[in-house]
Protein backbone atom coordinates (compact mmCIF):
# COMPACT_ATOMS: atom_id res chain seq x y z
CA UNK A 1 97.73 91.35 114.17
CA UNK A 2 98.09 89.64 117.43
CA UNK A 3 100.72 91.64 119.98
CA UNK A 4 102.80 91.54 123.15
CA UNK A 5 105.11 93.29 124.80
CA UNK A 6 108.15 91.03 125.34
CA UNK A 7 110.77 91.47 128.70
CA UNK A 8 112.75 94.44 126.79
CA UNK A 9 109.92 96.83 126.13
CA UNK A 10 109.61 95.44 122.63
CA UNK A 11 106.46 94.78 120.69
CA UNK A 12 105.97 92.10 119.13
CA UNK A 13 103.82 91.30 116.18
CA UNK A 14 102.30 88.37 115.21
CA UNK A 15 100.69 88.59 111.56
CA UNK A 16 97.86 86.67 110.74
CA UNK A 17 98.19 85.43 107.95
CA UNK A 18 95.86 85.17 104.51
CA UNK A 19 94.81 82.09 103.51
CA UNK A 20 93.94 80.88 100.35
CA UNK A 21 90.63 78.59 100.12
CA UNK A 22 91.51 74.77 99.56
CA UNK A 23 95.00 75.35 99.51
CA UNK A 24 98.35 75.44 101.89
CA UNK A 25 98.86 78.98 100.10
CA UNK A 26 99.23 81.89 102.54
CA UNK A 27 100.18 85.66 102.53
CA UNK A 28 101.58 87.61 104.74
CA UNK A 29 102.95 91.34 103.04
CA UNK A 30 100.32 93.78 104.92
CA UNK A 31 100.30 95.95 108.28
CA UNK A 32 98.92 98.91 109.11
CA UNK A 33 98.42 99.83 112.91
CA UNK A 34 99.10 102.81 115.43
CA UNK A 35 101.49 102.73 118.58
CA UNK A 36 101.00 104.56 121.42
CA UNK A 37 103.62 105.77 123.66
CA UNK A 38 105.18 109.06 125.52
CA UNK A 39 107.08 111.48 122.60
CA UNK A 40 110.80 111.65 122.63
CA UNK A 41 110.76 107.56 123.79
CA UNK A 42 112.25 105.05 121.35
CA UNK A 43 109.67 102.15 120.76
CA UNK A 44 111.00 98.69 118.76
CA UNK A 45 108.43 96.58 116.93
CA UNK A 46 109.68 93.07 116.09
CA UNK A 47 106.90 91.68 113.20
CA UNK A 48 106.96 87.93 112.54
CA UNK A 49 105.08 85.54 110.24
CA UNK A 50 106.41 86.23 107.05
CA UNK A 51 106.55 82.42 105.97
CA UNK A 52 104.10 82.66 103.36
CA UNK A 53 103.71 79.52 101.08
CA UNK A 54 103.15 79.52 96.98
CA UNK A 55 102.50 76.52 95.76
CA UNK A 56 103.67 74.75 98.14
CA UNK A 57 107.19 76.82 98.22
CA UNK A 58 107.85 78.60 101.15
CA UNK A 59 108.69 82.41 100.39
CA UNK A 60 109.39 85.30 102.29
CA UNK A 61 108.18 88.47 100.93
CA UNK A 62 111.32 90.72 103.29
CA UNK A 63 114.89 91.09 103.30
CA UNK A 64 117.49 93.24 104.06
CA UNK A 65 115.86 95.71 101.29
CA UNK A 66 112.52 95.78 103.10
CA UNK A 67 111.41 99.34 104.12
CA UNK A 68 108.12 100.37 106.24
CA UNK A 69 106.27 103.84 105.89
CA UNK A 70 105.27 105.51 108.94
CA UNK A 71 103.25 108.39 110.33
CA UNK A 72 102.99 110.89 113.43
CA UNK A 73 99.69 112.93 112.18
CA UNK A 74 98.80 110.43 109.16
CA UNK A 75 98.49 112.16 106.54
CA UNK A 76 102.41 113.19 106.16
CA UNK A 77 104.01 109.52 105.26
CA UNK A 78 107.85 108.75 104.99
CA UNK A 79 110.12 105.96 104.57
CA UNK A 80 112.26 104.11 106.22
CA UNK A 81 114.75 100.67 106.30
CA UNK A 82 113.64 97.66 108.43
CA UNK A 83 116.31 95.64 110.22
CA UNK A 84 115.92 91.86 109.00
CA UNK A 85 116.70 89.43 112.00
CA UNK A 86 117.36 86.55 111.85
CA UNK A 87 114.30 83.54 111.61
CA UNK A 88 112.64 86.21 109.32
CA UNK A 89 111.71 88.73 111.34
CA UNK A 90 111.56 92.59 110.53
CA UNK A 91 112.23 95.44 113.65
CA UNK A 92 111.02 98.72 112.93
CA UNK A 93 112.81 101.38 115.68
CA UNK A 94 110.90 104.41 115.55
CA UNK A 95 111.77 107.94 117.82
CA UNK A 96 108.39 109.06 118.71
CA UNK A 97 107.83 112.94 117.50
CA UNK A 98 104.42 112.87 119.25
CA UNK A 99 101.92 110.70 121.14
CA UNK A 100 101.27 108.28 118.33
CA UNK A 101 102.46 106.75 115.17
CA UNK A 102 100.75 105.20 112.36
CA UNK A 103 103.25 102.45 110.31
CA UNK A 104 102.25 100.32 107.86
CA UNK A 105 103.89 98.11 104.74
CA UNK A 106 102.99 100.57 101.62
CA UNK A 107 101.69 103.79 102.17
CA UNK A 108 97.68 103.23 102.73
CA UNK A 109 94.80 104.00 100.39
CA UNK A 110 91.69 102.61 102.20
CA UNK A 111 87.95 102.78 100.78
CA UNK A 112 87.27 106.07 102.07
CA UNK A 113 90.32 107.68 99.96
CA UNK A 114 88.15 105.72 96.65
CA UNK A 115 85.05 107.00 98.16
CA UNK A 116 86.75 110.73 98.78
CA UNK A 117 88.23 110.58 95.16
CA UNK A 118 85.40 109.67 92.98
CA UNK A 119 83.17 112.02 95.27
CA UNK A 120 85.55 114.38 93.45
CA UNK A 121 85.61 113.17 90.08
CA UNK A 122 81.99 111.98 89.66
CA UNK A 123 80.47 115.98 88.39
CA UNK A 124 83.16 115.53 85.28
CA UNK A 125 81.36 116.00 82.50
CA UNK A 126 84.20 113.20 80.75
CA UNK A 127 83.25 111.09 83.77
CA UNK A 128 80.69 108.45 84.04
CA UNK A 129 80.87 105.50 87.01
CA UNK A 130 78.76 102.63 86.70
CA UNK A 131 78.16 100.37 89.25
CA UNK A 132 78.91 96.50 87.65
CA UNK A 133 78.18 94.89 91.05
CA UNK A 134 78.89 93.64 94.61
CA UNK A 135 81.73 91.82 96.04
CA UNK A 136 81.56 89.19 98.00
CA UNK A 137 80.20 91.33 101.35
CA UNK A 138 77.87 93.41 99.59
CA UNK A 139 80.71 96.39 98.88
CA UNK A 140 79.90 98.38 95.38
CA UNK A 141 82.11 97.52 92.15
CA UNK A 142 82.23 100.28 89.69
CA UNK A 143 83.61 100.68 86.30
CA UNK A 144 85.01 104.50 85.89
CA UNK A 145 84.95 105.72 82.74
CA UNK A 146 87.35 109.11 81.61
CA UNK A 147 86.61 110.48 78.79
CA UNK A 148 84.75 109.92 74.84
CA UNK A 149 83.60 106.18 74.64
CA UNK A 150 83.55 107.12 71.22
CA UNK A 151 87.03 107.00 71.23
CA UNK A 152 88.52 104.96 68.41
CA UNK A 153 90.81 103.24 70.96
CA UNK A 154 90.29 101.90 74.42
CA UNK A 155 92.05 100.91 77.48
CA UNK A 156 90.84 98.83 80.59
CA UNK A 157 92.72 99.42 83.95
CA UNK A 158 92.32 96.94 86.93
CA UNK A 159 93.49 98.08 90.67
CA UNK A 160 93.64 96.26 93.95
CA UNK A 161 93.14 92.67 92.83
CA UNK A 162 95.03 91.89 95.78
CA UNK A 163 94.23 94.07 99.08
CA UNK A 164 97.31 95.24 100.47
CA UNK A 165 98.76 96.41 96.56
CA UNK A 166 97.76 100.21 97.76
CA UNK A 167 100.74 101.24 94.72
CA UNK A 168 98.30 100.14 92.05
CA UNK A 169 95.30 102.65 93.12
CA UNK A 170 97.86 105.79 93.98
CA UNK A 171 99.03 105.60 90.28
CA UNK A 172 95.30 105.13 88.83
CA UNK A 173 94.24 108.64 90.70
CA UNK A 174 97.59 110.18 89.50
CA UNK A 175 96.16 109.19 86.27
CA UNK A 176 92.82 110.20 86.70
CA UNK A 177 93.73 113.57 87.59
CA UNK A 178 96.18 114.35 84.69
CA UNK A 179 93.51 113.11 82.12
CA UNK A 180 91.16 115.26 83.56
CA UNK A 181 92.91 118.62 84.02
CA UNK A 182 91.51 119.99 80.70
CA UNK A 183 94.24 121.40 78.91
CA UNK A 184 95.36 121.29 75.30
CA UNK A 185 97.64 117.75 76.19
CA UNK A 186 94.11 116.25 77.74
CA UNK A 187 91.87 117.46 74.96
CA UNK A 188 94.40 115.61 72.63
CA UNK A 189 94.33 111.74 74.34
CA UNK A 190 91.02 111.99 74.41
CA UNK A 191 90.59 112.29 70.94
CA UNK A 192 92.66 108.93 70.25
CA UNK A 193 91.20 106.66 73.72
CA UNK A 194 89.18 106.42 76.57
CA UNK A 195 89.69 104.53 79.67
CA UNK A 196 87.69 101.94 81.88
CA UNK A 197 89.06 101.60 85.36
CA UNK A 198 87.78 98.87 88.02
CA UNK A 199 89.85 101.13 90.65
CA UNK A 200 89.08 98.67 93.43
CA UNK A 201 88.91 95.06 92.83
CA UNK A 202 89.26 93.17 96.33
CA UNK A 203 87.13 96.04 98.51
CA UNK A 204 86.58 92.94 101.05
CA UNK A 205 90.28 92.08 101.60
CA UNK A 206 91.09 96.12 101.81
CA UNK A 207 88.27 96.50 104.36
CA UNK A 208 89.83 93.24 106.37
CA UNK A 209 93.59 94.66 106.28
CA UNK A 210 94.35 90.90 103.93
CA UNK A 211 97.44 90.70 102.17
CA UNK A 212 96.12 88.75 99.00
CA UNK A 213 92.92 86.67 98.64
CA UNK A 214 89.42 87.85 98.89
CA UNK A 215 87.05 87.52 101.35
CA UNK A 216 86.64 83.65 100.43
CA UNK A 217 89.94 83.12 100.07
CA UNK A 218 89.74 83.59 96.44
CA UNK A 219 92.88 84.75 94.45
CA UNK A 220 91.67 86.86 91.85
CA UNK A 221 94.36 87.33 89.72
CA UNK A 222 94.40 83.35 89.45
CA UNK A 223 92.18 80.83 87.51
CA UNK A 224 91.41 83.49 84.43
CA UNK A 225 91.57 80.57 82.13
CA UNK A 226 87.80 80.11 83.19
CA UNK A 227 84.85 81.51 84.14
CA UNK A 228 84.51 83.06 87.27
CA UNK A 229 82.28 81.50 89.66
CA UNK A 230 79.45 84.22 90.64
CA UNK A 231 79.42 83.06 94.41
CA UNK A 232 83.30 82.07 95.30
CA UNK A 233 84.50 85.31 93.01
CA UNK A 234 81.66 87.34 92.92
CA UNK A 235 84.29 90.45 91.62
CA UNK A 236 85.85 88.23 88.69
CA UNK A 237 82.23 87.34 87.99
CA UNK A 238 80.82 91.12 87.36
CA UNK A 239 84.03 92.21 85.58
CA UNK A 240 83.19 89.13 83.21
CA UNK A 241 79.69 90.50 82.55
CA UNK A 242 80.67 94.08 81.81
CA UNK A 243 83.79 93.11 79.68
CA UNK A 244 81.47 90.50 77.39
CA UNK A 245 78.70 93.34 77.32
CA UNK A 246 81.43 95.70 76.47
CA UNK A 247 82.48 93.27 73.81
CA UNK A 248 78.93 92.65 72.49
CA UNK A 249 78.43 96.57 72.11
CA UNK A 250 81.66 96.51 69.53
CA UNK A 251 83.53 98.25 72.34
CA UNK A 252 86.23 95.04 73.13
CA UNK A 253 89.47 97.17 75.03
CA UNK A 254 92.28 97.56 72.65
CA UNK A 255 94.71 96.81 75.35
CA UNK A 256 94.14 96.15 79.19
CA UNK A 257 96.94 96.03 82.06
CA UNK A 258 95.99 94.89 85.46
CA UNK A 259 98.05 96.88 87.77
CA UNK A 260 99.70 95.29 90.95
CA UNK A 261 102.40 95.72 93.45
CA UNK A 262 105.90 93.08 94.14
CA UNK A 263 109.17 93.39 95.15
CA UNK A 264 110.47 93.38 91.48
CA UNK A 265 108.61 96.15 89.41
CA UNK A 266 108.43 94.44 85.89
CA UNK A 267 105.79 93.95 83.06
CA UNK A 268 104.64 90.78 82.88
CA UNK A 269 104.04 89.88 79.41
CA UNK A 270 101.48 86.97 78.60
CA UNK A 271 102.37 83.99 76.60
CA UNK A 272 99.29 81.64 76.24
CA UNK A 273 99.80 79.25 73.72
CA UNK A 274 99.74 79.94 69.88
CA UNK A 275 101.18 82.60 67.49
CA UNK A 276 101.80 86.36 69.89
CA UNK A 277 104.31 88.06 67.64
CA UNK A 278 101.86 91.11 67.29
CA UNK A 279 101.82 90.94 71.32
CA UNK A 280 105.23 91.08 71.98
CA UNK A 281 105.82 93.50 69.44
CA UNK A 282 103.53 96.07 70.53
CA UNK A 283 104.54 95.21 74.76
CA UNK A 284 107.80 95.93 73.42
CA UNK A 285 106.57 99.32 72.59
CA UNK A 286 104.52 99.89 75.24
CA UNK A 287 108.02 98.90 77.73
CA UNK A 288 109.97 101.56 75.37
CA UNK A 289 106.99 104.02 75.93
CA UNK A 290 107.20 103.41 79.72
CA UNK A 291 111.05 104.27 79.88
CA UNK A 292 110.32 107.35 77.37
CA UNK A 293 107.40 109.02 79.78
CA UNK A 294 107.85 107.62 83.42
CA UNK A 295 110.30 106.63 85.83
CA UNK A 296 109.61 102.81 84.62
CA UNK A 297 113.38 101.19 84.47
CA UNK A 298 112.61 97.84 85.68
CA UNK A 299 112.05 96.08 82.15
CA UNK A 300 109.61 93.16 80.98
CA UNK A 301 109.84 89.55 81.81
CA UNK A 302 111.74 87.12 79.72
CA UNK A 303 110.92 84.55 77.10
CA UNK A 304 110.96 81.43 79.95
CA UNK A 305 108.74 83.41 81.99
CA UNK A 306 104.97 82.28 82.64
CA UNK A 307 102.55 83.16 84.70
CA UNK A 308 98.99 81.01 83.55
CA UNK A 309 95.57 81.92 84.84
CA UNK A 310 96.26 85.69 85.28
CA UNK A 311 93.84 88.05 84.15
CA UNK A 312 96.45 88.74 81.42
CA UNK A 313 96.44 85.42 79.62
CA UNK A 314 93.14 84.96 80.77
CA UNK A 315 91.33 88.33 78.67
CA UNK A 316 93.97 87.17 75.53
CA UNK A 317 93.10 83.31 75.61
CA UNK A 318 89.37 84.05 76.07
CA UNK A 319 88.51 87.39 75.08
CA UNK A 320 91.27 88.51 72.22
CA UNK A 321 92.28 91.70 74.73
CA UNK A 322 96.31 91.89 74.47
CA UNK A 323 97.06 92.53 78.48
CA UNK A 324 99.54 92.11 80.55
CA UNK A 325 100.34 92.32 84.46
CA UNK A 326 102.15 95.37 85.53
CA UNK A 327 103.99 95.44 88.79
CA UNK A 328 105.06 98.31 90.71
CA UNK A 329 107.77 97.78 93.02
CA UNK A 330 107.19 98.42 96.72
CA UNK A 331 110.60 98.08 98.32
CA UNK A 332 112.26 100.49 95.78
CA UNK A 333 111.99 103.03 92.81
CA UNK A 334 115.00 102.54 90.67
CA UNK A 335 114.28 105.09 88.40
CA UNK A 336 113.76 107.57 91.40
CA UNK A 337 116.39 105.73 93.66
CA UNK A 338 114.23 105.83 96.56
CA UNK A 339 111.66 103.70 98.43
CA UNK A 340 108.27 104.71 96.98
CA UNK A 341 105.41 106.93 98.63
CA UNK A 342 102.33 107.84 97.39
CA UNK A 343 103.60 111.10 95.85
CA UNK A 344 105.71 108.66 93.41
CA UNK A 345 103.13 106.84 92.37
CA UNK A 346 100.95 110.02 91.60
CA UNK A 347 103.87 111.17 89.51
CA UNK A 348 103.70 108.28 87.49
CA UNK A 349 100.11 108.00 87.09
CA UNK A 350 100.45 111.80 85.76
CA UNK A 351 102.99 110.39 83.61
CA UNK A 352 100.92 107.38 81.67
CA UNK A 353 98.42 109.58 79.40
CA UNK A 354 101.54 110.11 77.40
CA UNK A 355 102.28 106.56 77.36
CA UNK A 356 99.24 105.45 75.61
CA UNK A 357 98.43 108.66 73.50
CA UNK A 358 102.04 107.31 71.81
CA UNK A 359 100.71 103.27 72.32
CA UNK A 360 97.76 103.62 70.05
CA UNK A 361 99.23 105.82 67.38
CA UNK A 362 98.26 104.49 64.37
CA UNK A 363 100.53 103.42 61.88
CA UNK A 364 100.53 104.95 58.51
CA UNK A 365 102.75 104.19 55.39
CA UNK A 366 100.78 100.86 55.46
C-alpha cells in the first residue's frame, strides 16, 4: 500500500492492486498494516482502489456493508463498520487505546500461524503431513492427513487458493482440532472417513499481502478444465500429481470442497455438462447437513448459476470427484448476525465433523 497524509490529518491509502497475468483482471479485497500515533487521538484512514475488473466488468468488492477488523496488541481482533464515500472509497475512524493499531480486511492468518499449527498437530499419531511440493517461490505444499486412510470414505479440503481468503484456513484448524480431540464423537468419524487438507494453497500471494492471483499472476481456482502448467501454476500442478497418485492407489476422494471467502457465503454447486442428478442430490444433502450442524444459512446457488474452470467442475469433469466451491462470507454471519472473526470460523470448523459423519452415511434398505 502506497500512503500520505492529506491537509486534514487523514491517511490515505492507495492499494496496489493484483493483477492477473495476460489479462485486464485485477483485485483489490486485502490490507493489513499498523498505524502509529499518540493514544486517546482519533486517526481517519481513507483506502482507495477498489475498482477491480472481472472479465472485463468493473466490480467493487465494498459497500455500505463493508466492515474492517482491527487490533491494539494483535492478537485480540474486533470488528467494526467502514464508512463508504463516495468514488468508492472506504474510511476507517479508529480511537487509539494505545500507541499502535493493527487493521486489516479479514482477520489475518499468515504462514507462521500454518507453521505454529501443524508444529502442533504434526506428533498426532492420526496425523501424517506430506510434503507434495513447492510453489512458485520455493514455499513447501503439504497434504495433511487426519485420521485412518483406511477409511471407507474420504474427503479432500483445499484452503487459501486465493491469498487474502484468511476465513477458509480459520475454519480448516477449527476442524482440525475437533477431529482430533479424541473423544467417543472423534473415535466415531474416523471410523466412516478421513480427510486430506492442502491448508495453504497460494503461500506466495499470502507472503506478498495479494488479494487473489499467485505469484505469476495465476488464478488458481480458474482454468481446472486442464492441466495445470508445472511452471505458471506450480501449486495446481503438485495437487494434480498427488490427487492422480491418490487415484491410482484406489484412494479417489469421495467428495472434495475447496473452501474460499466472498461477500455472499453460498455453496457453489458444479454443473459441467452431462447427467449430475446424483450431484445435486447428495449437495442438497450436504446444504441440509450444513443448516443441521453449523451456523451455514446462506443456501446453494441456483440452477442458472455457472462458474466453469473451478477446481469444482474441474476434479468432476476430469477426475469423477463430486466438489463444489464453498464460500464463507466476510462482510457478515447471518446465522450469527454479526461480522465474522476468527473465533466464528473456529466454531464452524468444530462444527463440520458432524456434517460429513451424516454426508457419507451409507444408505441401507437398498
Amino acid at each position: 500500500m502506497n500512503w500520505e497524509i492529506d491537509a486534514q490529518g487523514r491517511v490515505i491509502g492507495s492499494l496496489v492492486y493484483d493483477h492477473e497475468r495476460f489479462s485486464q483482471n485485477r483485485a483489490n479485497n486485502h490490507w493489513h498494516f499498523k498505524v502509529e500515533a499518540p493514544t486517546g487521538t482519533e486517526v481517519t484512514v481513507i483506502l482507495q482502489n477498489f475498482d477491480n475488473i472481472w472479465n472485463n466488468i468493473h466490480a467493487s468488492p465494498i459497500s455500505k456493508q463493508s466492515p474492517f477488523v482491527f487490533s491494539f496488541d494483535n492478537k485480540t481482533w474486533e470488528t467494526q463498520l467502514g464508512e463508504f464515500l463516495r468514488d468508492n472509497r472506504l474510511q476507517i475512524k479508529l480511537k487509539m487505546n494505545g500507541p499502535s493499531v493493527y487493521i486489516a480486511s479479514i482477520e489475518p492468518y499468515r504462514i507462521s500461524d500454518l507453521d505454529r499449527f501443524l508444529a502442533k498437530i504434526k506428533n498426532n499419531k492420526l496425523v501424517n503431513i506430506t510434503q507434495i511440493g513447492q510453489t512458485s517461490e520455493g514455499r513447501s505444499l503439504e497434504i495433511v492427513r487426519i485420521g485412518n486412510e483406511k477409511a471407507p470414505k474420504r474427503l479432500f479440503l483445499r484452503g487459501r487458493a486465493h491469498a487474502f481468503e484468511a476465513g477458509g484456513n480459520w475454519t480448516l484448524e477449527g476442524f482440525v482440532n475437533r477431529l482430533l480431540q479424541n473423544d467417543e464423537a472423534s473415535k466415531r468419524w474416523f471410523k466412516r472417513y478421513c480427510v486430506y487438507i492442502l491448508p495453504m494453497t497460494n503461500k506466495d500471494g499470502v507472503a506478498r499481502g495479494k488479494t487473489r492471483f499467485n505469484a505469476n499472476g495465476y488464478d488458481l481456482n480458474r482454468k481446472w478444465d486442464k492441466a495445470a502448467d508445472s511452471l505458471i501454476a506450480p501449486e495446481n500442478f503438485y495437487l494434480e500429481k498427488w490427487l492422480r497418485k491418490m487415484i491410482n492407489e484406489k484412494k479417489k476422494p469421495d467428495l472434495a470442497l475447496d473452501v474460499h471467502n466472498d461477500n455472499g457465503g453460498n455453496l457453489h454447486l458444479s454443473r459441467p455438462d452431462g447427467d449430475i442428478t446424483t450431484y445435486l442430490s447428495n449437495m442438497a444433502k450436504l446444504d441440509s447437513l450444513l443448516r443441521k450442524h453449523t451456523w451455514y444459512t446462506e443456501g446453494s446457488t441456483k440452477p442458472g448459476f455457472r462458474n466453469p474452470g473451478t477446481l469444482g467442475e474441474g476434479f468432476m469433469e476430469r477426475f469423477g470427484i463430486e466438489a463444489a466451491v464453498y464460500e464463507l462470507n466476510y462482510e457478515w454471519v447471518e446465522g450469527l448476525k454479526k461480522a465474522p472473526l476468527a473465533k466464528d470460523w473456529l466454531l464452524l470448523g468444530s462444527q463440520l465433523p458432524n456434517v460429513f459423519y451424516d454426508y457419507f452415511e451409507e444408505k441401507t434398505g437398498k
